[in-house]
C-alpha atoms as a PDB file:
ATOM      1  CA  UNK A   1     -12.483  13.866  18.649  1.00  0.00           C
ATOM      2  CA  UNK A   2     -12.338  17.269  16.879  1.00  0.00           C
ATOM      3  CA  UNK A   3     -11.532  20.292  18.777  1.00  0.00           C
ATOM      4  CA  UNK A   4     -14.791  22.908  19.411  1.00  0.00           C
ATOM      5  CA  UNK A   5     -14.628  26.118  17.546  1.00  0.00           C
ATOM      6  CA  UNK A   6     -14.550  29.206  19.316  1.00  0.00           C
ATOM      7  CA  UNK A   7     -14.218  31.253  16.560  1.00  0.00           C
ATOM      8  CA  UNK A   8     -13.829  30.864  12.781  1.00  0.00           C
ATOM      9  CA  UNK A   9     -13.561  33.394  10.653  1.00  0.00           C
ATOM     10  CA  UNK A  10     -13.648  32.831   6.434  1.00  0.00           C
ATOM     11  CA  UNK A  11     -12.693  35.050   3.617  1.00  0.00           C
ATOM     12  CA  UNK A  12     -12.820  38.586   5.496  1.00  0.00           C
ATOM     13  CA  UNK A  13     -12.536  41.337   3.759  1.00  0.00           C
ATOM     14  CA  UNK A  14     -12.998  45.337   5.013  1.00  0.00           C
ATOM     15  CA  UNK A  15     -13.010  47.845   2.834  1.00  0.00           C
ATOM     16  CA  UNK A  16     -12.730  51.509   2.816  1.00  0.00           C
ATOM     17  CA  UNK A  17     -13.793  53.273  -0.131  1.00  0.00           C
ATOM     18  CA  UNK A  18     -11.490  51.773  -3.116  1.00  0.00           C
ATOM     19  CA  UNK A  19      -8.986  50.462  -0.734  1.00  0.00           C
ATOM     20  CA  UNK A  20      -8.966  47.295   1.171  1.00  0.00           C
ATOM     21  CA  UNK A  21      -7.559  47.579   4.825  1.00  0.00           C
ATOM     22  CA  UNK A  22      -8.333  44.127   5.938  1.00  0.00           C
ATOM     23  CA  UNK A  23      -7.894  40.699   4.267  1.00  0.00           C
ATOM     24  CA  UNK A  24      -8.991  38.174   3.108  1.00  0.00           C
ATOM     25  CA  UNK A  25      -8.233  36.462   5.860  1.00  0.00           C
ATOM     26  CA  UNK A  26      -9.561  32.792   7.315  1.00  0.00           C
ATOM     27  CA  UNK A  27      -8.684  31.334  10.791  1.00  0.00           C
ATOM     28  CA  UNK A  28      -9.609  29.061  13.412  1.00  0.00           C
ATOM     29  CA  UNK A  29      -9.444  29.274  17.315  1.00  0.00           C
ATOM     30  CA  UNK A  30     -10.716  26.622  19.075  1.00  0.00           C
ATOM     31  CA  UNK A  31     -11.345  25.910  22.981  1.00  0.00           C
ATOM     32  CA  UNK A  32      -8.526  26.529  25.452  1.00  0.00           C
ATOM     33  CA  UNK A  33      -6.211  28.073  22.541  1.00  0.00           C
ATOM     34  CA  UNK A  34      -4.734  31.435  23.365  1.00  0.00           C
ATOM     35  CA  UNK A  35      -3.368  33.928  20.955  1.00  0.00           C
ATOM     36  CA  UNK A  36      -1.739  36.393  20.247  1.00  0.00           C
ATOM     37  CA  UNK A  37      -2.083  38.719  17.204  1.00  0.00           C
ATOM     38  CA  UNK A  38       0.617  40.450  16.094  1.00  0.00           C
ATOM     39  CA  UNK A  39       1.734  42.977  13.845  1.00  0.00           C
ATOM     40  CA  UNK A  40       2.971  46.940  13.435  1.00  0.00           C
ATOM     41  CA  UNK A  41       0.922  50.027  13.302  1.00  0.00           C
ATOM     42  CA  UNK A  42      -1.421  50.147  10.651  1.00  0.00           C
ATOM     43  CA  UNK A  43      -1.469  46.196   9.760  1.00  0.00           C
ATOM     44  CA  UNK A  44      -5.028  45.614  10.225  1.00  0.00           C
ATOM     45  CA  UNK A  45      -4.556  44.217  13.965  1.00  0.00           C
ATOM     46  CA  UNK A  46      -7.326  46.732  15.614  1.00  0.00           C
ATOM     47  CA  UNK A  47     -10.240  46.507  12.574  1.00  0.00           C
ATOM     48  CA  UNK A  48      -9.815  42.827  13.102  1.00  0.00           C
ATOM     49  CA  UNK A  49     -10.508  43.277  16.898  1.00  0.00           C
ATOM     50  CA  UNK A  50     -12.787  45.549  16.042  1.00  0.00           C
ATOM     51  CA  UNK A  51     -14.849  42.309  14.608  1.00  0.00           C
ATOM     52  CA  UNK A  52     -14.582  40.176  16.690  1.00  0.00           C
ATOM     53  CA  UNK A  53     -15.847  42.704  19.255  1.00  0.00           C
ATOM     54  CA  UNK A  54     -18.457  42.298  17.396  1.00  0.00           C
ATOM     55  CA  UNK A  55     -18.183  46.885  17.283  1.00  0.00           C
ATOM     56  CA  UNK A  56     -18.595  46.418  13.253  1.00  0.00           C
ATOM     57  CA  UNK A  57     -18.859  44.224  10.262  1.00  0.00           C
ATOM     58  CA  UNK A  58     -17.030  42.947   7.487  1.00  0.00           C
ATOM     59  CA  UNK A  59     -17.526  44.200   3.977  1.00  0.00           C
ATOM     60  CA  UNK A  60     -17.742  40.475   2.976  1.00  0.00           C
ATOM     61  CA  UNK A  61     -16.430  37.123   4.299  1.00  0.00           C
ATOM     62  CA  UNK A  62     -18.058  35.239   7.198  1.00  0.00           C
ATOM     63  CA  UNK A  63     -17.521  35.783  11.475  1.00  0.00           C
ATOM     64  CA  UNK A  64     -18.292  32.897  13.361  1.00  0.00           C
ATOM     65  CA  UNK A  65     -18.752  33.511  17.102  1.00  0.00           C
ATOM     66  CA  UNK A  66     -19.369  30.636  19.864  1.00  0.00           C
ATOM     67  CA  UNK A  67     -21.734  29.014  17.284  1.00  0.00           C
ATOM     68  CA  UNK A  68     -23.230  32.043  15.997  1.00  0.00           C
ATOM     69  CA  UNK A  69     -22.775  33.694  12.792  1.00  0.00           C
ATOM     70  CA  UNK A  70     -22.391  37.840  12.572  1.00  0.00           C
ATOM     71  CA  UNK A  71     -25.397  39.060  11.220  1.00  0.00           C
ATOM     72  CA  UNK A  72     -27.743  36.504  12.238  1.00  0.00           C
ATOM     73  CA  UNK A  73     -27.550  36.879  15.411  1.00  0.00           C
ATOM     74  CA  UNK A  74     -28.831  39.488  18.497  1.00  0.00           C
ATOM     75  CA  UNK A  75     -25.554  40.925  19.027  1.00  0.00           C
ATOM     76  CA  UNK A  76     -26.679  42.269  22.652  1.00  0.00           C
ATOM     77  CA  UNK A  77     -27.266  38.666  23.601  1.00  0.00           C
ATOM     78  CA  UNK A  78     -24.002  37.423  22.156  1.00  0.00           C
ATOM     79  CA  UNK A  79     -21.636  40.446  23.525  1.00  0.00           C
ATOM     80  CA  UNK A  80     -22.329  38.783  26.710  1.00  0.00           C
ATOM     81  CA  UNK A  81     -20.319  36.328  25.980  1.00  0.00           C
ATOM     82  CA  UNK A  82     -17.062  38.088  25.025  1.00  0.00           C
ATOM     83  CA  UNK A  83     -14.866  39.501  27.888  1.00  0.00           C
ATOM     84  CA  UNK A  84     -13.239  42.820  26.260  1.00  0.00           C
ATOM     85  CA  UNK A  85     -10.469  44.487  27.427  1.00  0.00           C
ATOM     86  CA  UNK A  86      -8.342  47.765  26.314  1.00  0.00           C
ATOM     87  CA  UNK A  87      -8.799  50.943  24.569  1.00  0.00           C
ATOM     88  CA  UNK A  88     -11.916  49.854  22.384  1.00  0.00           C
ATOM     89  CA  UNK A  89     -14.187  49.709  25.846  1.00  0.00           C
ATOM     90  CA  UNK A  90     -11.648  51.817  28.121  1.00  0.00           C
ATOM     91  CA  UNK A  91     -12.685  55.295  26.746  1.00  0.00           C
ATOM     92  CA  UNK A  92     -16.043  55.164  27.047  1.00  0.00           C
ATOM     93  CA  UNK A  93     -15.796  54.415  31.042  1.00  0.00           C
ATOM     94  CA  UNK A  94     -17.933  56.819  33.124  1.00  0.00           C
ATOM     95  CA  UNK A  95     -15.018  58.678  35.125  1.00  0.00           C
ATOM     96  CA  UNK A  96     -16.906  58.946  38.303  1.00  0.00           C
ATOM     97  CA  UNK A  97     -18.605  55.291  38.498  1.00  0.00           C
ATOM     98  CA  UNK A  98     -17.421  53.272  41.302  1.00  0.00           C
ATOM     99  CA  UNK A  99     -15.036  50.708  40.397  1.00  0.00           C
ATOM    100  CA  UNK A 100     -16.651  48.102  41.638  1.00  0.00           C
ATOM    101  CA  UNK A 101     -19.541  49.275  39.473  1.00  0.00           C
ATOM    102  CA  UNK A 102     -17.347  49.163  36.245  1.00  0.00           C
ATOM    103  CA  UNK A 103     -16.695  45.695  37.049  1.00  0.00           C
ATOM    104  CA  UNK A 104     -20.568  44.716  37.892  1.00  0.00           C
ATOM    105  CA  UNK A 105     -22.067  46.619  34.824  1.00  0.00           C
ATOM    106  CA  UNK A 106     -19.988  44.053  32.489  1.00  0.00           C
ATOM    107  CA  UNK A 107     -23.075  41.433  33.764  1.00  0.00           C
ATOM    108  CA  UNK A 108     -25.407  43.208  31.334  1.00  0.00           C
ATOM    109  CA  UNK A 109     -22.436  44.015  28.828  1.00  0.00           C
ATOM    110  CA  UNK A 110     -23.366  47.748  29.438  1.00  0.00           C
ATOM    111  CA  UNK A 111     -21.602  51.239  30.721  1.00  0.00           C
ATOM    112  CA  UNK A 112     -22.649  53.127  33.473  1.00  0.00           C
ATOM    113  CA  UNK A 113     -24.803  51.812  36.111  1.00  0.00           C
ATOM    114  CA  UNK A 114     -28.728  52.790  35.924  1.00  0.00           C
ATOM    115  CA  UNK A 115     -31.591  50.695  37.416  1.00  0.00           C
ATOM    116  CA  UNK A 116     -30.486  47.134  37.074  1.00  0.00           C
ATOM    117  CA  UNK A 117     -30.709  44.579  39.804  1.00  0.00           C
ATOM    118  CA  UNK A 118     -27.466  42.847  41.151  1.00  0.00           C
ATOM    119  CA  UNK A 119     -27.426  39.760  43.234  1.00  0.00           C
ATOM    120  CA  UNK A 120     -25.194  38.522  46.220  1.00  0.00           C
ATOM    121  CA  UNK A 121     -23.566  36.681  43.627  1.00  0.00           C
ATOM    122  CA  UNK A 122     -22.977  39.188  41.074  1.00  0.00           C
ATOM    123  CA  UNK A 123     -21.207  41.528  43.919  1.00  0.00           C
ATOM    124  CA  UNK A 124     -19.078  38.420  45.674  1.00  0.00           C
ATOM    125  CA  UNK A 125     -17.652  38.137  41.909  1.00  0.00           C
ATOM    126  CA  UNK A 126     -16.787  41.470  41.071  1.00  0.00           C
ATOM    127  CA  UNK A 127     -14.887  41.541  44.383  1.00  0.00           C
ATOM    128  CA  UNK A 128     -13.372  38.047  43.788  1.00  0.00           C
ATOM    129  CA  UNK A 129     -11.918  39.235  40.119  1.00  0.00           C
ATOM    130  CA  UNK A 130     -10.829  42.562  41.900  1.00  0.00           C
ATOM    131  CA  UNK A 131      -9.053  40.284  44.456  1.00  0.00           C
ATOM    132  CA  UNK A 132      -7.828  38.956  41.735  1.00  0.00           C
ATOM    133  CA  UNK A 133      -5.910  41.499  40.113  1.00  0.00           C
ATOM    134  CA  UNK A 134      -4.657  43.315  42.927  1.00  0.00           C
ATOM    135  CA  UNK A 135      -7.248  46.294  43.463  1.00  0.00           C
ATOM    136  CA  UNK A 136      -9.810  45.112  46.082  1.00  0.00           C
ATOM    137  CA  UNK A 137      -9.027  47.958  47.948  1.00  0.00           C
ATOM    138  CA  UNK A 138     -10.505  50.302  45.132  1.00  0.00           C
ATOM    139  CA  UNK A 139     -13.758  49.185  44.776  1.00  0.00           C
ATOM    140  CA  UNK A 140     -15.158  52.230  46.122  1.00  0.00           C
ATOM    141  CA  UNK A 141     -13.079  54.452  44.862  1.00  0.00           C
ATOM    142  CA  UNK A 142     -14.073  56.498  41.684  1.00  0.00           C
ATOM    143  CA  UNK A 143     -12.662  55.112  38.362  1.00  0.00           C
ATOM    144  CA  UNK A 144     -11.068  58.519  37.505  1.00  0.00           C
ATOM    145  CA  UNK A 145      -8.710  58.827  40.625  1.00  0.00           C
ATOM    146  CA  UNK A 146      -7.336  55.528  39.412  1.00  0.00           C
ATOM    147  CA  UNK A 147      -3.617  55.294  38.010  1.00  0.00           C
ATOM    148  CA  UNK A 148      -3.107  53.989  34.853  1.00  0.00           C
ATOM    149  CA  UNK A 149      -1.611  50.441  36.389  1.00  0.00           C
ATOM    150  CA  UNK A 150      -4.764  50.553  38.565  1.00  0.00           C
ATOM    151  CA  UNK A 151      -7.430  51.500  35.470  1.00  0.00           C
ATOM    152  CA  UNK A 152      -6.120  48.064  33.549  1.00  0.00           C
ATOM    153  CA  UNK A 153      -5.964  46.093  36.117  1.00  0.00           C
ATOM    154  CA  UNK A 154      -9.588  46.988  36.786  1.00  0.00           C
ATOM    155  CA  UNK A 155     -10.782  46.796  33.264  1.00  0.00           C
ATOM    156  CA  UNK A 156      -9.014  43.113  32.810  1.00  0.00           C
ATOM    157  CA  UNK A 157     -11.297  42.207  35.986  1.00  0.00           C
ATOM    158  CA  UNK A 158     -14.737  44.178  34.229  1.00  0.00           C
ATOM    159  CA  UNK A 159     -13.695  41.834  30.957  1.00  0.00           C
ATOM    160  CA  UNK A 160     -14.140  38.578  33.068  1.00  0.00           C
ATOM    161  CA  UNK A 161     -17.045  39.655  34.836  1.00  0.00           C
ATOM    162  CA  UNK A 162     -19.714  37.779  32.837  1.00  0.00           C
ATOM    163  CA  UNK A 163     -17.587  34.901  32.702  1.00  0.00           C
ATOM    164  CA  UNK A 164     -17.415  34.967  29.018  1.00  0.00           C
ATOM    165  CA  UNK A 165     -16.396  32.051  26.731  1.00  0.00           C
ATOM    166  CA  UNK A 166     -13.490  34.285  24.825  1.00  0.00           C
ATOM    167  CA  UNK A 167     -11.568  36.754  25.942  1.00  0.00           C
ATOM    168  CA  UNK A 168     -10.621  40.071  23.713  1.00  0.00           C
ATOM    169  CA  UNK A 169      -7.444  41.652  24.867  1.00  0.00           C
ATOM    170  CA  UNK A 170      -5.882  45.524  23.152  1.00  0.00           C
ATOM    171  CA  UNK A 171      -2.746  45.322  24.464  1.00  0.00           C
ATOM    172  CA  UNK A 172      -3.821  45.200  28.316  1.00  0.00           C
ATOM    173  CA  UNK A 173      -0.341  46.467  29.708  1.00  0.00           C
ATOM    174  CA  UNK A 174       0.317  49.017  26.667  1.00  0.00           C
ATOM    175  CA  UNK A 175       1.161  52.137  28.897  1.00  0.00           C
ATOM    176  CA  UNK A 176       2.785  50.504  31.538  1.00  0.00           C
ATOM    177  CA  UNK A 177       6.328  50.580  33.216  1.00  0.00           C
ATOM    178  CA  UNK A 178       8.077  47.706  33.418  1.00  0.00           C
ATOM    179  CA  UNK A 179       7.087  46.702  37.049  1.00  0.00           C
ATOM    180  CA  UNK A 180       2.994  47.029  36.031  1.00  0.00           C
ATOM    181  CA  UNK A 181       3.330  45.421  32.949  1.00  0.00           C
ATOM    182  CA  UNK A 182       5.069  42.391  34.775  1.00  0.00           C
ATOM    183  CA  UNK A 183       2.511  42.321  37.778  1.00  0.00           C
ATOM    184  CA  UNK A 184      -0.298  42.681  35.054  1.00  0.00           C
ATOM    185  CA  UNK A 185       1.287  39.594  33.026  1.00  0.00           C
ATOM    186  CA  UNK A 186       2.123  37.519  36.147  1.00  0.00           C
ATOM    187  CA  UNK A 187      -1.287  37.636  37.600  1.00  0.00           C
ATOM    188  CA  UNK A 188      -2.960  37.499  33.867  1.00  0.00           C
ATOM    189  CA  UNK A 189      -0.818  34.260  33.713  1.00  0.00           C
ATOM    190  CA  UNK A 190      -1.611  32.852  36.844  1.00  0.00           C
ATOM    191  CA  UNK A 191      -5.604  33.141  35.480  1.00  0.00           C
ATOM    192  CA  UNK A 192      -4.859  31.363  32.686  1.00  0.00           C
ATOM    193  CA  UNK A 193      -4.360  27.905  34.266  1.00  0.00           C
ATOM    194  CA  UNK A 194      -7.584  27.617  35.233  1.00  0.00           C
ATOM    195  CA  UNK A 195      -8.643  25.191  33.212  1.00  0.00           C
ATOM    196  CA  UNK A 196     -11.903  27.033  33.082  1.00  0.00           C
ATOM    197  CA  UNK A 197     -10.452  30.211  31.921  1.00  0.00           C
ATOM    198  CA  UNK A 198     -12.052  31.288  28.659  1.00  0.00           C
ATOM    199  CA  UNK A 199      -9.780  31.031  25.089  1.00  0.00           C
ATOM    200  CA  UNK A 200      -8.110  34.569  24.635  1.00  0.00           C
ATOM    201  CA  UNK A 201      -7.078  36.734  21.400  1.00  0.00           C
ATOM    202  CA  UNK A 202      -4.579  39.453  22.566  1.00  0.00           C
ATOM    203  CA  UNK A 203      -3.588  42.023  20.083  1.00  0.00           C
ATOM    204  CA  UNK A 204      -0.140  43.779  21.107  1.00  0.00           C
ATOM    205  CA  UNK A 205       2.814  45.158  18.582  1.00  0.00           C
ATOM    206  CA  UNK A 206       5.418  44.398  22.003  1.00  0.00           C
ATOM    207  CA  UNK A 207       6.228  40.692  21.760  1.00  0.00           C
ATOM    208  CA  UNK A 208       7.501  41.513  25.650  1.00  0.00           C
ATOM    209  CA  UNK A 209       4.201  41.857  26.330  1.00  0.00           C
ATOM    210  CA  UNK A 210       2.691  38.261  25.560  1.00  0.00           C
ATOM    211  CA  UNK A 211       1.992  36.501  28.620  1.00  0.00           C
ATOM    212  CA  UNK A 212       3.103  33.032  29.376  1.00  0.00           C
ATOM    213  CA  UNK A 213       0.327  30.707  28.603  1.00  0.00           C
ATOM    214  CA  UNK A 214       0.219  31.919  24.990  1.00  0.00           C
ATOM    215  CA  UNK A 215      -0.528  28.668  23.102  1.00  0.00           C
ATOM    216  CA  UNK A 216      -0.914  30.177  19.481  1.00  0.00           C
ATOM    217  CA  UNK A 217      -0.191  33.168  17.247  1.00  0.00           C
ATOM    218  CA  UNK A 218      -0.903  35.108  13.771  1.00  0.00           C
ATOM    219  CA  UNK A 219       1.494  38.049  12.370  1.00  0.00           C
ATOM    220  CA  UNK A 220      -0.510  40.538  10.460  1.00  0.00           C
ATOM    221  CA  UNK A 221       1.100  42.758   7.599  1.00  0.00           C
ATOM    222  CA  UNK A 222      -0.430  44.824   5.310  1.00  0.00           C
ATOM    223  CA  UNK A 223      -3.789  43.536   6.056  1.00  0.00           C
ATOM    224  CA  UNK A 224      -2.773  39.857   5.622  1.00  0.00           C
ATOM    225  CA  UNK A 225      -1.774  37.015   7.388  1.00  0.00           C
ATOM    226  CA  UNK A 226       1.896  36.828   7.257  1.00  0.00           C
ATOM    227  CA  UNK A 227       2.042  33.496   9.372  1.00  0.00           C
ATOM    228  CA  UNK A 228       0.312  31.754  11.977  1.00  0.00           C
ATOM    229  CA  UNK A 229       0.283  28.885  13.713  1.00  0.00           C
ATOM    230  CA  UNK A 230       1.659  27.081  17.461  1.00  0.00           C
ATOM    231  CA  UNK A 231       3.176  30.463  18.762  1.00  0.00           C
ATOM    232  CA  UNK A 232       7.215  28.835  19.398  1.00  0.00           C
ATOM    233  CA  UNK A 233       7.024  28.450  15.837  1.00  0.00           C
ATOM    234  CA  UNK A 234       5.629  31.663  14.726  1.00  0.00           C
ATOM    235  CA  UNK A 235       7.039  34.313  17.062  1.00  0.00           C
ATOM    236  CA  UNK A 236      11.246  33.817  15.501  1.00  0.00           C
ATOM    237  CA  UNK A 237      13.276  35.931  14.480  1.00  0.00           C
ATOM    238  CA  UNK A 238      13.016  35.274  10.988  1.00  0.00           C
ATOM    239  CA  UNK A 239       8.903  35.916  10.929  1.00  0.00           C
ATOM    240  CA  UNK A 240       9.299  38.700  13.240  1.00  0.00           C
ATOM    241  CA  UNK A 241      12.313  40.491  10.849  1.00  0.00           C
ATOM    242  CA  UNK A 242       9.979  40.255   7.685  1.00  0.00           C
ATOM    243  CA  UNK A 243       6.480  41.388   9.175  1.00  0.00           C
ATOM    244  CA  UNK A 244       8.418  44.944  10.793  1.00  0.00           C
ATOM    245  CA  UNK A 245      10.825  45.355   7.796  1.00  0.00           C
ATOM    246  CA  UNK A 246      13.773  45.210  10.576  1.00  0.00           C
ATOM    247  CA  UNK A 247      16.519  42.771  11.273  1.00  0.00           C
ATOM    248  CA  UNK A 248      15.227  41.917  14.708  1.00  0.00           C
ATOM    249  CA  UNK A 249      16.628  39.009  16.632  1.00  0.00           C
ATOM    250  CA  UNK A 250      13.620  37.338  19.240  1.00  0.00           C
ATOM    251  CA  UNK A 251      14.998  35.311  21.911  1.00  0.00           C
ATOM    252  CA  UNK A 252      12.421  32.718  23.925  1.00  0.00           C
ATOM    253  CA  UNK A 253      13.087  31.707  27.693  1.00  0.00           C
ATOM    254  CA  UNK A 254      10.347  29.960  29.861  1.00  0.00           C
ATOM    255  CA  UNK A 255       7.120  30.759  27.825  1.00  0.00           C
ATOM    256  CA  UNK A 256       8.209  34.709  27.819  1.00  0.00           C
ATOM    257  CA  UNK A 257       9.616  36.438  24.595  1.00  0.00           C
ATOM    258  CA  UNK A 258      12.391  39.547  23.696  1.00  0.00           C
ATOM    259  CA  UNK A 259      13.449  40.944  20.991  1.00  0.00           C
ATOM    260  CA  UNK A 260      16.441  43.204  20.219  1.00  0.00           C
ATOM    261  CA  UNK A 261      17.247  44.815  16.552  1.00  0.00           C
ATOM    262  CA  UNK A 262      20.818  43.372  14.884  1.00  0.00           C
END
């Protein structure tokens, strides 16, 4: 029985004036799959989330989302069924909404709480994902007074509010110490399980920060796909060395990775 597509995406291309910043590229993620894109500063990695975000189009090439093609589809409708997470959604957080509201305004895949209607069940959810992630106790604080542990755990929660069907995540503990970015990957791990979690892209340039879970990956470089593929047999050193230009060595121990230049 084939697998179900999630999302399939066929000779991208984006370009910027005469130069191409993006592609082509072609990939496949299907149901359950998590991954993990890779890749240093200025390989592509954000534009591409950018897409799939469904925040802009491709100069030319196909976008495939949950059985809906880009461009033929009402994107409103269809955002409701991606979970997004990180800086593409972060900064445009009204400072002084509640944080429970920033969680419950993810329902209409909106910003700032106006004049829609919430149910009993809506609220009991936003609580249960705040449970969740460790910051019940916020949810009538104001977003603004938050830390920056507290802000990401929150915004992981606002992502999985609509229950969506894939999960978009920009480098969720990117700002973090060490003891946040572990709580943050321990409890993101410990959502994972469920086998009714949604299939996840995360985009991260810190292979420390790849969760356990993480079924699949693809290495970016220069706007290309360097590799990708099962993720124990993409993320090595040898992959790793050539897409940062570094002699890096990347050790793997119970579904976590390190890395450590030679």
């Amino acid at each position: 029985m084939a697998s179900t597509s999630v999302l399939e995406v066929s000779d991208l291309q984006v370009v910027r004036g005469e130069k191409t910043i993006l592609g082509p590229i072609n990939f496949r993620i299907n149901a359950g799959e998590r991954w993990v894109i890779l890749g240093p500063n200025g390989a592509g990695k954000s534009t591409l989330l950018h897409i799939l975000a469904t925040k802009i189009f491709p100069t030319t090439g196909t976008v495939k989302i949950l059985d809906k093609y880009m461009g033929r589809v009402d994107l409103f409708e269809l955002r409701t069924r991606i979970g997004l997470c990180g800086a593409i959604v972060a900064e445009d957080i009204p400072g002084d909404e509640r944080v429970k509201d920033v969680v419950l305004t993810a329902a209409y895949a909106i910003l700032g709480r106006w004049n829609e209607e919430y149910d009993l069940w809506d609220e009991s959810r936003a609580i249960s994902l705040l449970t969740t992630f460790g910051v019940r106790e916020l949810g009538e604080r104001r977003y603004c007074t938050l830390s920056e542990g507290e802000r990401k755990r929150v915004q992981i929660a606002r992502a999985l509010m609509s229950d969506p069907e894939l999960l978009l995540l920009d480098e969720p503990a990117g700002g973090l110490d060490v003891g946040g970015r572990e709580d943050i990957l321990r409890r993101f791990a410990q959502f994972s399980l469920d086998p009714t979690a949604p299939s996840t892209v995360l985009v991260t340039h810190h292979i420390e920060e790849i969760p356990v879970g993480t079924t699949h990956a693809l290495l970016l470089k220069d706007g290309l796909i360097a590799v990708s593929g099962p993720a124990i047999q993409v993320i090595t050193s040898e992959h790793i060395s050539q897409i940062f230009g570094v002699q890096i060595e990347v050790s793997a121990q119970a579904g976590r990775y390190s890395a450590r230049a030679l």
